[in-house]
Protein backbone atom coordinates (compact mmCIF):
# COMPACT_ATOMS: atom_id res chain seq x y z
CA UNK A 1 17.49 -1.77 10.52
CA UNK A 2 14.11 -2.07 8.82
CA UNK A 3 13.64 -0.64 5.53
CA UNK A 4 10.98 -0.40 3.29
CA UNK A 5 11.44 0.19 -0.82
CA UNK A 6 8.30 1.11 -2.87
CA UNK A 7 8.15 1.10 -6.89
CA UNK A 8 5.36 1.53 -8.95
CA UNK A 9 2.94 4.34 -9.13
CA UNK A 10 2.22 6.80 -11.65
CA UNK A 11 0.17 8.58 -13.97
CA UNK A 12 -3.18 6.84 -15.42
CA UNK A 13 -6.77 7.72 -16.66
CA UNK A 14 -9.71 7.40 -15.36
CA UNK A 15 -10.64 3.39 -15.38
CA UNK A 16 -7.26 2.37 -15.71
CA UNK A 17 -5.03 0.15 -13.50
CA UNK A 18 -1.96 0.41 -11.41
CA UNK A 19 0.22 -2.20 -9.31
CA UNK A 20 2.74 -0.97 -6.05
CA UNK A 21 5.15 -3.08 -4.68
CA UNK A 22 6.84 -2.84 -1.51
CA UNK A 23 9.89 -4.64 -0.61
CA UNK A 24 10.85 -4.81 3.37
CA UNK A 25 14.08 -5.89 5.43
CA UNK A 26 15.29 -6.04 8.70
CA UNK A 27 12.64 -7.86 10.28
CA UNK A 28 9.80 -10.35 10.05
CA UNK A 29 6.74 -8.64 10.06
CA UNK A 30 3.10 -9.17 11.61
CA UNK A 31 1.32 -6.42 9.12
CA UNK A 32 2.28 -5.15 5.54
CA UNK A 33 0.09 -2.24 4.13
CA UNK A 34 -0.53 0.39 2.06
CA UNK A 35 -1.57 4.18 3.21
CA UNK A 36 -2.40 6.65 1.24
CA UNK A 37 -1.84 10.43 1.80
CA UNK A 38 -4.37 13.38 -0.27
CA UNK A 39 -3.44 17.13 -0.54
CA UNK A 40 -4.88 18.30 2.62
CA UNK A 41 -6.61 15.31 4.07
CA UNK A 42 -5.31 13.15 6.48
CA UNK A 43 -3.22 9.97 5.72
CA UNK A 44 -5.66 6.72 5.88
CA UNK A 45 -5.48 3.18 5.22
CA UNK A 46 -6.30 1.65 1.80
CA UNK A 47 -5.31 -2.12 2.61
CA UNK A 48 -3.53 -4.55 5.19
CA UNK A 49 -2.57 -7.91 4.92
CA UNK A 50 -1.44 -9.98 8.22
CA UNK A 51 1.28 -12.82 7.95
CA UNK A 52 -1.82 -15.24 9.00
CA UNK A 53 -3.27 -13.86 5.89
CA UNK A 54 -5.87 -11.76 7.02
CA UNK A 55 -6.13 -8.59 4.81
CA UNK A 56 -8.41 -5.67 5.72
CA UNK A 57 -9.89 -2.48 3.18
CA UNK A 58 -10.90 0.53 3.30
CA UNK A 59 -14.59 0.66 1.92
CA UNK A 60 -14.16 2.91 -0.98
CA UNK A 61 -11.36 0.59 -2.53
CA UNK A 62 -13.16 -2.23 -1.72
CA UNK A 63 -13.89 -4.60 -4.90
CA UNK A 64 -11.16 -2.13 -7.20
CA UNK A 65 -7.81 -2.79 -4.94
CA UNK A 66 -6.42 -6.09 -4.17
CA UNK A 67 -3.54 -6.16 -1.52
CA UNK A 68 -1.43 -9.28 -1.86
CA UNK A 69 1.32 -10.74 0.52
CA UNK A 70 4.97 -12.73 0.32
CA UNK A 71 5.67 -13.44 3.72
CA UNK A 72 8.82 -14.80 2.17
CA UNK A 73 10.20 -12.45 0.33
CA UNK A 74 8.75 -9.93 2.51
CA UNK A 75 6.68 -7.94 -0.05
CA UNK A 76 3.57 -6.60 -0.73
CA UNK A 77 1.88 -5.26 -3.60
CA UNK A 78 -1.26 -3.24 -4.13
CA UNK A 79 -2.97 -4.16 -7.17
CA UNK A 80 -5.55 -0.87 -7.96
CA UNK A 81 -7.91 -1.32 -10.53
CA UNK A 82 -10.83 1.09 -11.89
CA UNK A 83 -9.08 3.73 -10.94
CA UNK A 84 -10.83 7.04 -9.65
CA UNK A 85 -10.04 10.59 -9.78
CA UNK A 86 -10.37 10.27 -5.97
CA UNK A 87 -7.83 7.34 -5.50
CA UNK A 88 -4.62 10.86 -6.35
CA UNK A 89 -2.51 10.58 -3.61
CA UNK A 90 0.74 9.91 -2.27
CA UNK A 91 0.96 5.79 -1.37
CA UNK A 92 2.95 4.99 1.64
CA UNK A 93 4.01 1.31 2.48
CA UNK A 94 3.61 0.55 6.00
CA UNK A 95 5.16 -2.86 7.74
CA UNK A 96 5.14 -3.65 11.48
CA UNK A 97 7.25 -6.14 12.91
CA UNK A 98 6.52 -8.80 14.94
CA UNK A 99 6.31 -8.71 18.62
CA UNK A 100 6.23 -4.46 18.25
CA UNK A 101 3.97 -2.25 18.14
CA UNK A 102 5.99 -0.07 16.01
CA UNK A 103 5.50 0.34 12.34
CA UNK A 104 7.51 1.78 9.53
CA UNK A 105 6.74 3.46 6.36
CA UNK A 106 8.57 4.18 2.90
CA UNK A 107 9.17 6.96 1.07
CA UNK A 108 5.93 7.11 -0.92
CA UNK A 109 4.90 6.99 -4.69
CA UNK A 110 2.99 9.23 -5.79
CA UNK A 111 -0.40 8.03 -7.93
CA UNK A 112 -2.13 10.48 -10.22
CA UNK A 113 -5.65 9.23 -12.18
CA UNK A 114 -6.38 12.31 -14.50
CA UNK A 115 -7.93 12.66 -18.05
C-alpha cells in the first residue's frame, strides 16, 4: 500500500524560506512532486523530479523553488525560497509508481507567506 507522509510547511514573511519533505512507501516510483492547492483556484504543479533525474517547474517558482530527489530513501523535498504572498496554499506531495499510470498524493501542509 503506497503512502505518502509530508512535514514541513508553515507560516513565513514575505522573502523568507521554507523546506517540505515527503516521505513515500509501498512502491518504487517513476515521479515524485509537489502540487499546490489556492482557495478557489485549481490545484497545479509547482515541481517534479523523475527517478532519471529529470525535474520539471512551474514558471512562477522557477529560480525561488528547488525540488530535490532520494530515489533511495524515497523522498522528496521542496526547498521554497523568496517566498511570495502568492506561493499561500495547501502543498500536496504527489508520487507515481513505476510501470502505472496512477499517482498518489498526501495529506497536504498548508504554507502561509504573510506580513
Amino acid at each position: 500500500q503506497v503512502q505518502l507522509v509530508e512535514s514541513g510547511g508553515g507560516s513565513v514573511q514575505p522573502g523568507g524560506s521554507l523546506r517540505l519533505s515527503c516521505a513515500a512507501s509501498g512502491s518504487t516510483f517513476a515521479a515524485m512532486g509537489w502540487y499546490r492547492q489556492a482557495p478557489g483556484k485549481q490545484r497545479e504543479l509547482v515541481a517534479v523530479a523523475t527517478n532519471g533525474g529529470n525535474t520539471n517547474y512551474a514558471d512562477s517558482v522557477k529560480g525561488r523553488f528547488t525540488i530535490s530527489r532520494d530515489n533511495a530513501k524515497n523522498t522528496v523535498d521542496l526547498q521554497m525560497n523568496s517566498l511570495k504572498s502568492e506561493d499561500t496554499a495547501v502543498y500536496y506531495c504527489n508520487a507515481r509508481p513505476r510501470f502505472t499510470m496512477v499517482s498518489y498524493w498526501g495529506q497536504g501542509t498548508q504554507v502561509t507567506v504573510s506580513s
